[in-house]
N, C-alpha and C. Protein backbone atom coordinates (compact mmCIF):
# COMPACT_ATOMS: atom_id res chain seq x y z
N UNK A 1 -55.16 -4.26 -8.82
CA UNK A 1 -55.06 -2.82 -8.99
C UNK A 1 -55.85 -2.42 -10.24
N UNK A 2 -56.69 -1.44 -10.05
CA UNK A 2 -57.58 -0.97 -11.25
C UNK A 2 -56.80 0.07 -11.82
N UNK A 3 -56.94 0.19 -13.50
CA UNK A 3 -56.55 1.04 -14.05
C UNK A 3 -55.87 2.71 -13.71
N UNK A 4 -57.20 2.99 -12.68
CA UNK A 4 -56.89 4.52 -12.16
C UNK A 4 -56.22 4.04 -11.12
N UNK A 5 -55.74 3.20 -10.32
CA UNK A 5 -54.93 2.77 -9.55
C UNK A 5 -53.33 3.18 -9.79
N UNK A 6 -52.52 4.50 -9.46
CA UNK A 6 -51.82 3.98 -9.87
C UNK A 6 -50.59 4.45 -8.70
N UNK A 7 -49.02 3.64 -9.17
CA UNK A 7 -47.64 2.94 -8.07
C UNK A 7 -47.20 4.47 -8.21
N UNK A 8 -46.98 5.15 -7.52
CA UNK A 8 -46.47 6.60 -7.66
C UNK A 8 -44.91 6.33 -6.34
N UNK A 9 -44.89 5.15 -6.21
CA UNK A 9 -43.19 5.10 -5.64
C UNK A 9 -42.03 5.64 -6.08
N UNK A 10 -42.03 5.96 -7.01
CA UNK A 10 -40.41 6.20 -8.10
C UNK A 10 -41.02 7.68 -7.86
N UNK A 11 -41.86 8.46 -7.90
CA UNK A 11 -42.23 9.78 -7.73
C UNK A 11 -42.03 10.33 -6.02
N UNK A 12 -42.58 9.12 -5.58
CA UNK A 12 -41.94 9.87 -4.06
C UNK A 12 -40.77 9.73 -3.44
N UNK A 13 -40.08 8.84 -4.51
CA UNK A 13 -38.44 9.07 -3.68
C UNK A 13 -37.73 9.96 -4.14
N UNK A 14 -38.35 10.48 -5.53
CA UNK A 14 -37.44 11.25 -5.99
C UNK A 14 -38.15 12.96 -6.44
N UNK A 15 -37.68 13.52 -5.74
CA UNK A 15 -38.24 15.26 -5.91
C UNK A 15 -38.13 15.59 -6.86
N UNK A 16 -38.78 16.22 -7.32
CA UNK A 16 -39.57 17.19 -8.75
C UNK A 16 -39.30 15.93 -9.86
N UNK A 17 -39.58 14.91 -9.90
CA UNK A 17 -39.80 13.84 -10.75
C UNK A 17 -41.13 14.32 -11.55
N UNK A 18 -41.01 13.99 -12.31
CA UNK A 18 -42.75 14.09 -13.12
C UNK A 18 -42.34 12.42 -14.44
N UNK A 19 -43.98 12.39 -14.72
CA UNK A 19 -44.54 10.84 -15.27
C UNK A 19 -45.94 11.65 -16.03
N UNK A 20 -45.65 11.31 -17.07
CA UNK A 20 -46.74 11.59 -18.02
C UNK A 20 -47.57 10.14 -17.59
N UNK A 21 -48.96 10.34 -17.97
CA UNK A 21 -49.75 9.43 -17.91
C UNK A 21 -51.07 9.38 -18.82
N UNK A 22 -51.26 8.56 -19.69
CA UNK A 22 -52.37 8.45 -20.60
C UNK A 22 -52.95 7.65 -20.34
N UNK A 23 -54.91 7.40 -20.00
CA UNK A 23 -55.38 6.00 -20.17
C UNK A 23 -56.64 6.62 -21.01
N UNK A 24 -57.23 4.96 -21.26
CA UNK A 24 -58.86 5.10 -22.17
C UNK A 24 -59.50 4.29 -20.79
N UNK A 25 -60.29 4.39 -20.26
CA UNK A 25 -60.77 3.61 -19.15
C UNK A 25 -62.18 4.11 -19.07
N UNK A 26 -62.96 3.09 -19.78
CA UNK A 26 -64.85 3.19 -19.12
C UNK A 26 -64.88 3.19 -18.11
N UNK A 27 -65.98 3.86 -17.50
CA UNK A 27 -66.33 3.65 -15.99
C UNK A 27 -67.76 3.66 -15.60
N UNK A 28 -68.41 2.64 -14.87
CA UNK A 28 -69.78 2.54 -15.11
C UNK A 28 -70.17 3.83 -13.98
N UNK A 29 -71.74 4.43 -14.02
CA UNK A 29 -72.15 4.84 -12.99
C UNK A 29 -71.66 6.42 -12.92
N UNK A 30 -71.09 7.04 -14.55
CA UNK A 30 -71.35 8.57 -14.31
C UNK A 30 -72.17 9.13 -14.59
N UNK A 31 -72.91 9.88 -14.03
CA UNK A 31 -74.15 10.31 -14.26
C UNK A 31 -75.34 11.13 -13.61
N UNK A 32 -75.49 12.63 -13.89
CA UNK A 32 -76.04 13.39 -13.54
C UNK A 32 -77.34 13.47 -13.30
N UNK A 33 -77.98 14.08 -13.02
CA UNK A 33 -79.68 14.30 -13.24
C UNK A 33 -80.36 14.21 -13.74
N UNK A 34 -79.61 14.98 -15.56
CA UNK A 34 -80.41 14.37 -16.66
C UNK A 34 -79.06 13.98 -17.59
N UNK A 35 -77.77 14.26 -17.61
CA UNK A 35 -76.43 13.68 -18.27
C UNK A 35 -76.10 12.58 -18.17
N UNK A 36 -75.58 11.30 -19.05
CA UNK A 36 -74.65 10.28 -18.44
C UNK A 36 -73.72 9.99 -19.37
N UNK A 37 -72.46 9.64 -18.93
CA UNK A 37 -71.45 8.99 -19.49
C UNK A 37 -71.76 7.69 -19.87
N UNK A 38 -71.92 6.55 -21.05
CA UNK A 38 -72.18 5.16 -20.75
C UNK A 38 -71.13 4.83 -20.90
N UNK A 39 -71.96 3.25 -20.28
CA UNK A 39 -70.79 2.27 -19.84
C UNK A 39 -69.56 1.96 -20.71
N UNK A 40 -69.69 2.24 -21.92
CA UNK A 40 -68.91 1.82 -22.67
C UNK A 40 -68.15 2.96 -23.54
N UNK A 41 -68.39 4.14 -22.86
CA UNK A 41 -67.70 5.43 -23.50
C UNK A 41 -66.60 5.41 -22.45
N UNK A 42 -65.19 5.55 -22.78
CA UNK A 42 -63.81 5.45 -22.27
C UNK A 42 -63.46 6.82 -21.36
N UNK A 43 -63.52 7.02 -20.85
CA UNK A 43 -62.82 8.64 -20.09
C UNK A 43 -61.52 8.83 -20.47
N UNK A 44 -61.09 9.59 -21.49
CA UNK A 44 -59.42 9.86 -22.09
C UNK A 44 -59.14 10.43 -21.01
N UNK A 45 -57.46 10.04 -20.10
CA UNK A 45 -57.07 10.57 -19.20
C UNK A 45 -55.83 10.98 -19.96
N UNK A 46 -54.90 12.31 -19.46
CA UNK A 46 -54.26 12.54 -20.10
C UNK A 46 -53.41 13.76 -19.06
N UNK A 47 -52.59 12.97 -18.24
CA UNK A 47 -52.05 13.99 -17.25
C UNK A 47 -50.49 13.53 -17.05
N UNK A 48 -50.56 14.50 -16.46
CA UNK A 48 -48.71 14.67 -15.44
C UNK A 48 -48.97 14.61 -14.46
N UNK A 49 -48.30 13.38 -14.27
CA UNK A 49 -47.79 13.28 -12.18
C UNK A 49 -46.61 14.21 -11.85
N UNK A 50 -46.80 15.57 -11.25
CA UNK A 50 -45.70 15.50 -10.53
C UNK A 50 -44.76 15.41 -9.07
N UNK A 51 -43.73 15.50 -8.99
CA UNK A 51 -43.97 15.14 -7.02
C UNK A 51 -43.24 16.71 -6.47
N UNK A 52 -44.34 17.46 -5.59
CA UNK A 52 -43.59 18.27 -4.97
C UNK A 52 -43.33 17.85 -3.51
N UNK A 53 -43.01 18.86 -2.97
CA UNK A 53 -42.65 18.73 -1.29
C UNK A 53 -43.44 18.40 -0.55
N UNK A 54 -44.86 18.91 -0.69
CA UNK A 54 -46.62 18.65 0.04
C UNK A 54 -47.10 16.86 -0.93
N UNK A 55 -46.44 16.57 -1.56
CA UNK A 55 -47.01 15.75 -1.72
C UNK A 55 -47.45 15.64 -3.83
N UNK A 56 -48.47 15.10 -4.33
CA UNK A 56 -47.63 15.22 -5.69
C UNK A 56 -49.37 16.08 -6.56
N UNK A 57 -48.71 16.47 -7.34
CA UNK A 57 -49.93 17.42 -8.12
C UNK A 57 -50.08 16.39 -9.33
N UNK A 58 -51.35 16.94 -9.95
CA UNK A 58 -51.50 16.04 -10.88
C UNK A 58 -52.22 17.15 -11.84
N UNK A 59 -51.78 17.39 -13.22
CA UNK A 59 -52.59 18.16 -14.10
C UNK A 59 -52.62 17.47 -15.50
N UNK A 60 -53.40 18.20 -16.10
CA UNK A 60 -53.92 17.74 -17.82
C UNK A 60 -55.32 17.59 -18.08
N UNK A 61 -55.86 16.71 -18.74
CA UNK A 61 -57.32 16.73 -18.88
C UNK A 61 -57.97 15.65 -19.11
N UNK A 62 -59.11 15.57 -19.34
CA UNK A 62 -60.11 14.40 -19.04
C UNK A 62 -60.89 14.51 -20.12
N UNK A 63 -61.33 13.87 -21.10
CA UNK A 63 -62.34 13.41 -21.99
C UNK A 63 -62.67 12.59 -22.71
N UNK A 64 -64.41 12.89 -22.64
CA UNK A 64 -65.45 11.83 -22.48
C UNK A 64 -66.66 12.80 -23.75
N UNK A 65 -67.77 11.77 -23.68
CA UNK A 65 -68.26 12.22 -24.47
C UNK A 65 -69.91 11.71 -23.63
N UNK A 66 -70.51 12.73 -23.46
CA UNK A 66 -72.39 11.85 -22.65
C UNK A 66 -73.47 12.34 -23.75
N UNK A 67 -74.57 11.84 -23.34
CA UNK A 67 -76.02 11.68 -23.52
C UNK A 67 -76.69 12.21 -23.00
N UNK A 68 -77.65 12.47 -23.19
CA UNK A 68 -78.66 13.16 -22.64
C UNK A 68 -79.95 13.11 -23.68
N UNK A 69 -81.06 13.38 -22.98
CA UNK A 69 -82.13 14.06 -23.87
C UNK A 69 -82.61 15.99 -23.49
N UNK A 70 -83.22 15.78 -24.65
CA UNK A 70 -83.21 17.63 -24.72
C UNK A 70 -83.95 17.97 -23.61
N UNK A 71 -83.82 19.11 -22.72
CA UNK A 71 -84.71 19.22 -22.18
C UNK A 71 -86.08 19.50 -22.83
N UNK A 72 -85.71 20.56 -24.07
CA UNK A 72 -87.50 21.15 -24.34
C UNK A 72 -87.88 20.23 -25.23
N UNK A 73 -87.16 19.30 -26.19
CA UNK A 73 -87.91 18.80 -27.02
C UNK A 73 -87.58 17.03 -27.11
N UNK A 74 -87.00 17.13 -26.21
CA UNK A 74 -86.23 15.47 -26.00
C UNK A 74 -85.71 14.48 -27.33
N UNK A 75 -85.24 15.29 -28.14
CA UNK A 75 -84.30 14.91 -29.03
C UNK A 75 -82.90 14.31 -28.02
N UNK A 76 -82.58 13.09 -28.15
CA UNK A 76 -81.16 12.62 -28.14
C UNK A 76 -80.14 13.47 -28.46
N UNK A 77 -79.19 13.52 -27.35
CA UNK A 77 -77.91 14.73 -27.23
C UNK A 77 -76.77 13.47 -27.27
N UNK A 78 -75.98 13.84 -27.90
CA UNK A 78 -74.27 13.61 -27.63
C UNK A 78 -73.50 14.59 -27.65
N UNK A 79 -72.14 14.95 -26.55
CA UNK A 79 -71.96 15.99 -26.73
C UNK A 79 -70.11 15.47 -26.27
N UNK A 80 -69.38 16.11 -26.68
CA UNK A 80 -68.08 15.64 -25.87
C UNK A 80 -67.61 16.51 -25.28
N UNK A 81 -66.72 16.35 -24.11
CA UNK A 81 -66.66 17.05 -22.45
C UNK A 81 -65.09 16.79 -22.78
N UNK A 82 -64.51 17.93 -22.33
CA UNK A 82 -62.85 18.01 -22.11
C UNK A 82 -62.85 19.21 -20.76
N UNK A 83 -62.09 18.66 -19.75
CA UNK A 83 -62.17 18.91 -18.79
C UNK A 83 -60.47 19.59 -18.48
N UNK A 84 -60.32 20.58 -17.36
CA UNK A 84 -58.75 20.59 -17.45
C UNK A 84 -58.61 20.07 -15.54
N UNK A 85 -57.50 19.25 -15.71
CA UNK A 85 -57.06 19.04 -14.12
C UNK A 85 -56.34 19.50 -13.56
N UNK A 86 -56.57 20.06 -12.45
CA UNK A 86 -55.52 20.62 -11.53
C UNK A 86 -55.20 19.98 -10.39
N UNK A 87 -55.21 19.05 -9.88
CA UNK A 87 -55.48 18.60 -8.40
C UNK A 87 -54.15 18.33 -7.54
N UNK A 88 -54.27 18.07 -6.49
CA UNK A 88 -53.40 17.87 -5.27
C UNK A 88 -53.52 16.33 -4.75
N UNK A 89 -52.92 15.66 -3.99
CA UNK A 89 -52.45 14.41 -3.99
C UNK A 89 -51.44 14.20 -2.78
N UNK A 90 -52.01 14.62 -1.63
CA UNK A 90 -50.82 14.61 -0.18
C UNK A 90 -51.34 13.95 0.58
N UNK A 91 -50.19 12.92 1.59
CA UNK A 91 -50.29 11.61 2.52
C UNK A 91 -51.78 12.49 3.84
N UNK A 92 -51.99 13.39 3.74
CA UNK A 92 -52.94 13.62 4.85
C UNK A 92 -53.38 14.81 4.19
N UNK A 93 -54.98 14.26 3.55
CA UNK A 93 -55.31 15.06 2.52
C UNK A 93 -56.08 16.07 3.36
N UNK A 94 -57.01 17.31 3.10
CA UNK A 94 -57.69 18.13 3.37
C UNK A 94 -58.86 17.91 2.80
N UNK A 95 -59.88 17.43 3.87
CA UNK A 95 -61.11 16.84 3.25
C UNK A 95 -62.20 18.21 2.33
N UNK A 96 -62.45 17.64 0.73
CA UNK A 96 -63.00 18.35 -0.06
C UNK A 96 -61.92 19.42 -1.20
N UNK A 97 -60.52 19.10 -0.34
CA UNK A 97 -59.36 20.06 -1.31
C UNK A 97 -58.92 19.31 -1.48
N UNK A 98 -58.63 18.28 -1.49
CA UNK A 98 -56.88 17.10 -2.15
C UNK A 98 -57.29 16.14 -1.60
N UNK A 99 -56.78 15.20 -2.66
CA UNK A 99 -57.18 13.96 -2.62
C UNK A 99 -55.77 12.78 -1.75
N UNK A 100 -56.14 11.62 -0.92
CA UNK A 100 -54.88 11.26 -0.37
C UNK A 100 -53.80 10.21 -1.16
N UNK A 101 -53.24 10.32 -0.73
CA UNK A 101 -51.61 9.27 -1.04
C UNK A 101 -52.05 8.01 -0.26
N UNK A 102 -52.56 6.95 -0.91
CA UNK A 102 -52.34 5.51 -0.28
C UNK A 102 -51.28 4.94 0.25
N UNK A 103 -50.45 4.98 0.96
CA UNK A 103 -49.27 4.20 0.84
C UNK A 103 -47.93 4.75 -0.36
N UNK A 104 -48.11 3.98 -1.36
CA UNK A 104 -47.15 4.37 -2.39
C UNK A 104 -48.35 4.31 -3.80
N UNK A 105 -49.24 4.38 -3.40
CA UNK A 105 -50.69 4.53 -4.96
C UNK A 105 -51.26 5.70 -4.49
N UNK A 106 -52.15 6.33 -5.88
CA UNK A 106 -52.95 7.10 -5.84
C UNK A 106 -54.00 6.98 -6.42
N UNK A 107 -55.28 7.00 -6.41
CA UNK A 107 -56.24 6.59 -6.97
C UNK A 107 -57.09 7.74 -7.75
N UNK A 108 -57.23 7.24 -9.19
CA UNK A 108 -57.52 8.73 -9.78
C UNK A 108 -59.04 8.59 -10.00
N UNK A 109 -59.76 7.25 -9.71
CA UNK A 109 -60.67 7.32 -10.29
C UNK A 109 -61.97 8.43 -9.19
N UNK A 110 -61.37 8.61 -8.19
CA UNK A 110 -62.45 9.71 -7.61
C UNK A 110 -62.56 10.63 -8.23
N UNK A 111 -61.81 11.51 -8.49
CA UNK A 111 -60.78 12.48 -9.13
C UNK A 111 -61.66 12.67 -10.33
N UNK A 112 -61.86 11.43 -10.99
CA UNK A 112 -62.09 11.48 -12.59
C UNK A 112 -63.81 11.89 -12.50
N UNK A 113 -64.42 10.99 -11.62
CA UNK A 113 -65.51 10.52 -11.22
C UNK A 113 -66.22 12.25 -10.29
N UNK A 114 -65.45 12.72 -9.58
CA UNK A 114 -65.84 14.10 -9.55
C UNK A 114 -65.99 15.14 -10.78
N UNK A 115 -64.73 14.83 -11.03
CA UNK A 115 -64.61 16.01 -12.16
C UNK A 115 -65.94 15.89 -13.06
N UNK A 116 -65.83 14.85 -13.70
CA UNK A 116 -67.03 14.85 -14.91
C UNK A 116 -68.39 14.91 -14.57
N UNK A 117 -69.09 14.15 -13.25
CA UNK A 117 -70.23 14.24 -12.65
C UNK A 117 -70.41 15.75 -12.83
N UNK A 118 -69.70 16.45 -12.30
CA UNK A 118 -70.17 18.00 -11.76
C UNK A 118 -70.21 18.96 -13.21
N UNK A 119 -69.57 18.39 -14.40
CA UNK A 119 -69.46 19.12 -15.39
C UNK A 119 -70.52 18.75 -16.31
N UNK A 120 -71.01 17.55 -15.66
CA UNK A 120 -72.52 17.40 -16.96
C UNK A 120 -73.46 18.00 -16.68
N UNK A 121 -74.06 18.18 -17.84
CA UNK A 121 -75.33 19.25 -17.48
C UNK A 121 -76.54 18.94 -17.05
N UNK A 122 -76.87 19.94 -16.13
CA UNK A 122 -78.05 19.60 -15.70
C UNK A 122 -79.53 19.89 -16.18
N UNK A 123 -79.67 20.19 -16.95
CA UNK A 123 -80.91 20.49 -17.58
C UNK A 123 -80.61 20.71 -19.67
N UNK A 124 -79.97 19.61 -20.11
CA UNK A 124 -79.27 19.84 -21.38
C UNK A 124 -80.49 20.31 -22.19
N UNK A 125 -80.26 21.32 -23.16
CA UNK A 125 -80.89 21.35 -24.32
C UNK A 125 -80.35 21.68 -25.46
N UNK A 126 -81.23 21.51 -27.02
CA UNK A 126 -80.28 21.66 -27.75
C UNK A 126 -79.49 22.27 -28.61
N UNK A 127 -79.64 23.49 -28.04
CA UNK A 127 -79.12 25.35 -27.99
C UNK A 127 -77.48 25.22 -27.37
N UNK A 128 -77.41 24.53 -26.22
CA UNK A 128 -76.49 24.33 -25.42
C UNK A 128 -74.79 23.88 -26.55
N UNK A 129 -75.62 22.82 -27.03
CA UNK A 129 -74.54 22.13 -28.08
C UNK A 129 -74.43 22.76 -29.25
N UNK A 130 -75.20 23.69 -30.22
CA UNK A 130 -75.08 24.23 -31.23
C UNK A 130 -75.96 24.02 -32.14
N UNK A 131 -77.22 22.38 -31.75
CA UNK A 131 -78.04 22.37 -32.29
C UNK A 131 -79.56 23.48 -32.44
N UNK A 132 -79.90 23.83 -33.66
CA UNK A 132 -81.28 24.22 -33.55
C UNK A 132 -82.34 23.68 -33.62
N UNK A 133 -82.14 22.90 -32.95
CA UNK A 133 -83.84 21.52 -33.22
C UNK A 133 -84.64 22.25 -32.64
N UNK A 134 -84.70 22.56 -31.40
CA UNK A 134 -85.82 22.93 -30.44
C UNK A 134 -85.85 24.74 -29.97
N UNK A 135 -85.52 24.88 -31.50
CA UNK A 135 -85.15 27.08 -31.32
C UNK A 135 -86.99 27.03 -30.57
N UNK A 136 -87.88 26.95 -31.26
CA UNK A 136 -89.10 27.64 -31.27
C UNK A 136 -90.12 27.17 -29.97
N UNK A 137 -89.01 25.63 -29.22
CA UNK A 137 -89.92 25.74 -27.70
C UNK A 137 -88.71 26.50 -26.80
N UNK A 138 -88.03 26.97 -27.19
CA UNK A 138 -86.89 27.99 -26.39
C UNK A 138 -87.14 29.40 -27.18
N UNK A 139 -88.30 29.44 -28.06
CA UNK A 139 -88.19 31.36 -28.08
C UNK A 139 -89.23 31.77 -27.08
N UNK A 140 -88.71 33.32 -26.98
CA UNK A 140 -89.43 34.04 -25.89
C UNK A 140 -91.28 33.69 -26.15
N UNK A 141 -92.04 33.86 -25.54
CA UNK A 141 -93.21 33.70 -25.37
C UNK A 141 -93.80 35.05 -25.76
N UNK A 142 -95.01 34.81 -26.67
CA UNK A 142 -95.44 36.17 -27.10
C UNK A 142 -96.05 37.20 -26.30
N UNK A 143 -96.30 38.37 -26.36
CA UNK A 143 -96.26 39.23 -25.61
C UNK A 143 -97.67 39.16 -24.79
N UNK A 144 -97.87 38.98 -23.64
CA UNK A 144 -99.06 38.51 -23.04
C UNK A 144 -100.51 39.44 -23.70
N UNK A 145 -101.46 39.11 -23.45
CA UNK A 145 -102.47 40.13 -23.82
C UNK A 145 -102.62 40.87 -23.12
N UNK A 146 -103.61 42.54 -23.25
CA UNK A 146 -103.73 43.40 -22.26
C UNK A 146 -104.50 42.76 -21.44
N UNK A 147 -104.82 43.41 -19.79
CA UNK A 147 -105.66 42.99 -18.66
C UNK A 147 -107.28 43.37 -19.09
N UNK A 148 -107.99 42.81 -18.45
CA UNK A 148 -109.48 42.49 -18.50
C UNK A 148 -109.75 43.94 -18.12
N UNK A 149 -110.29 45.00 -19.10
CA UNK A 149 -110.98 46.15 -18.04
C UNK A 149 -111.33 46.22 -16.91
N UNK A 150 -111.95 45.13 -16.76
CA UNK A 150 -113.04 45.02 -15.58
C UNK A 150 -112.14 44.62 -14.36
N UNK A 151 -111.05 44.60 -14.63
CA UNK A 151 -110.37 44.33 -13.28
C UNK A 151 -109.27 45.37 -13.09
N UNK A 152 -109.33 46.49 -13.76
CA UNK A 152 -109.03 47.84 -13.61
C UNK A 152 -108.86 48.39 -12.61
N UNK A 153 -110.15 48.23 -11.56
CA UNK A 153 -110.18 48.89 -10.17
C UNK A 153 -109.18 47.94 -9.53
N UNK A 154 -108.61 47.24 -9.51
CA UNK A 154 -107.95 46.61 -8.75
C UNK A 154 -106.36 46.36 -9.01
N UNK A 155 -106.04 47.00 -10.03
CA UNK A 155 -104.63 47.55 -10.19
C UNK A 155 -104.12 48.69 -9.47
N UNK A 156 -105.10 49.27 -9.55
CA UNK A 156 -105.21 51.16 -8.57
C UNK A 156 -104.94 50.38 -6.79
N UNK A 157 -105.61 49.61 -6.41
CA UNK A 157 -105.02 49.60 -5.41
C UNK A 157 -103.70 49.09 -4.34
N UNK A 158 -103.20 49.78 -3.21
CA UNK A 158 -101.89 49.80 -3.37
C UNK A 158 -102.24 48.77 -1.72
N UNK A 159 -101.27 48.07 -2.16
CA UNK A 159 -100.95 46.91 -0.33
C UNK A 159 -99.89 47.04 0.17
């Protein structure tokens, strides 16, 4: 059984039970377009199991900390990600809304592994985080020059 693996039996025999749950757990292979979590940065999990009637909810939050390079000036980014959870957890899940009940386990690492993928950024720069390294390839562009006279007659006409 892996870490996000976890025995949620004592929760389903018993109604409105709740189980705090804390882990530090790396996980290889998060990683966006231009974001990644590495291998050796821990995902803080930090939730409540609880069990309702549909099956058991799970809330609290998730954080991690990724990398990236800038987009405009490719300065090295670190940035840390706190996420909030809301999710669902029933024996016959609704594919893309809730995640399923194994037996008597639930497995959080999809869960975790969604959440953060979709929250890293996709085009980081370093405005985003609070840095000003790269203000002046992110200011506006100066005001173009006027048009060529000579191509005058050809503004006038209408298509």
């Amino acid at each position: 059984m892996t870490a996000l693996r976890i025995d949620v039996a004592d929760l389903l025999t018993h109604p409105s039970a709740r189980r705090e749950l804390g882990l530090a757990v790396p996980l290889e292979g998060l990683a966006g377009s231009a974001a990644r979590v590495t291998g050796d940065e821990p995902v803080v999990v930090a939730l409540v199991l609880e069990r309702i009637p549909g099956g058991i909810v799970v809330r609290g939050t998730l954080t991690t900390r990724w990398e990236a390079e800038c987009s405009a000036c490719l300065t090295t980014l670190s940035h840390s990600l706190t996420l909030a959870v809301g999710e669902m957890f029933e024996p016959e899940p609704l594919e893309g809304d809730t995640y399923p009940i194994d037996g008597h386990e639930i497995d959080l690492e999809q869960l975790v592994r969604d959440m953060v993928v979709l929250e890293l950024p996709l085009a980081p720069v370093c405005a985003d985080i609070g840095r000003p390294a790269c203000a002046e390839a992110l200011a506006p562009a100066a005001a173009s020059p006027s048009p060529d006279p000579r191509w005058a007659a050809l503004s006038e006409l209408e298509l």
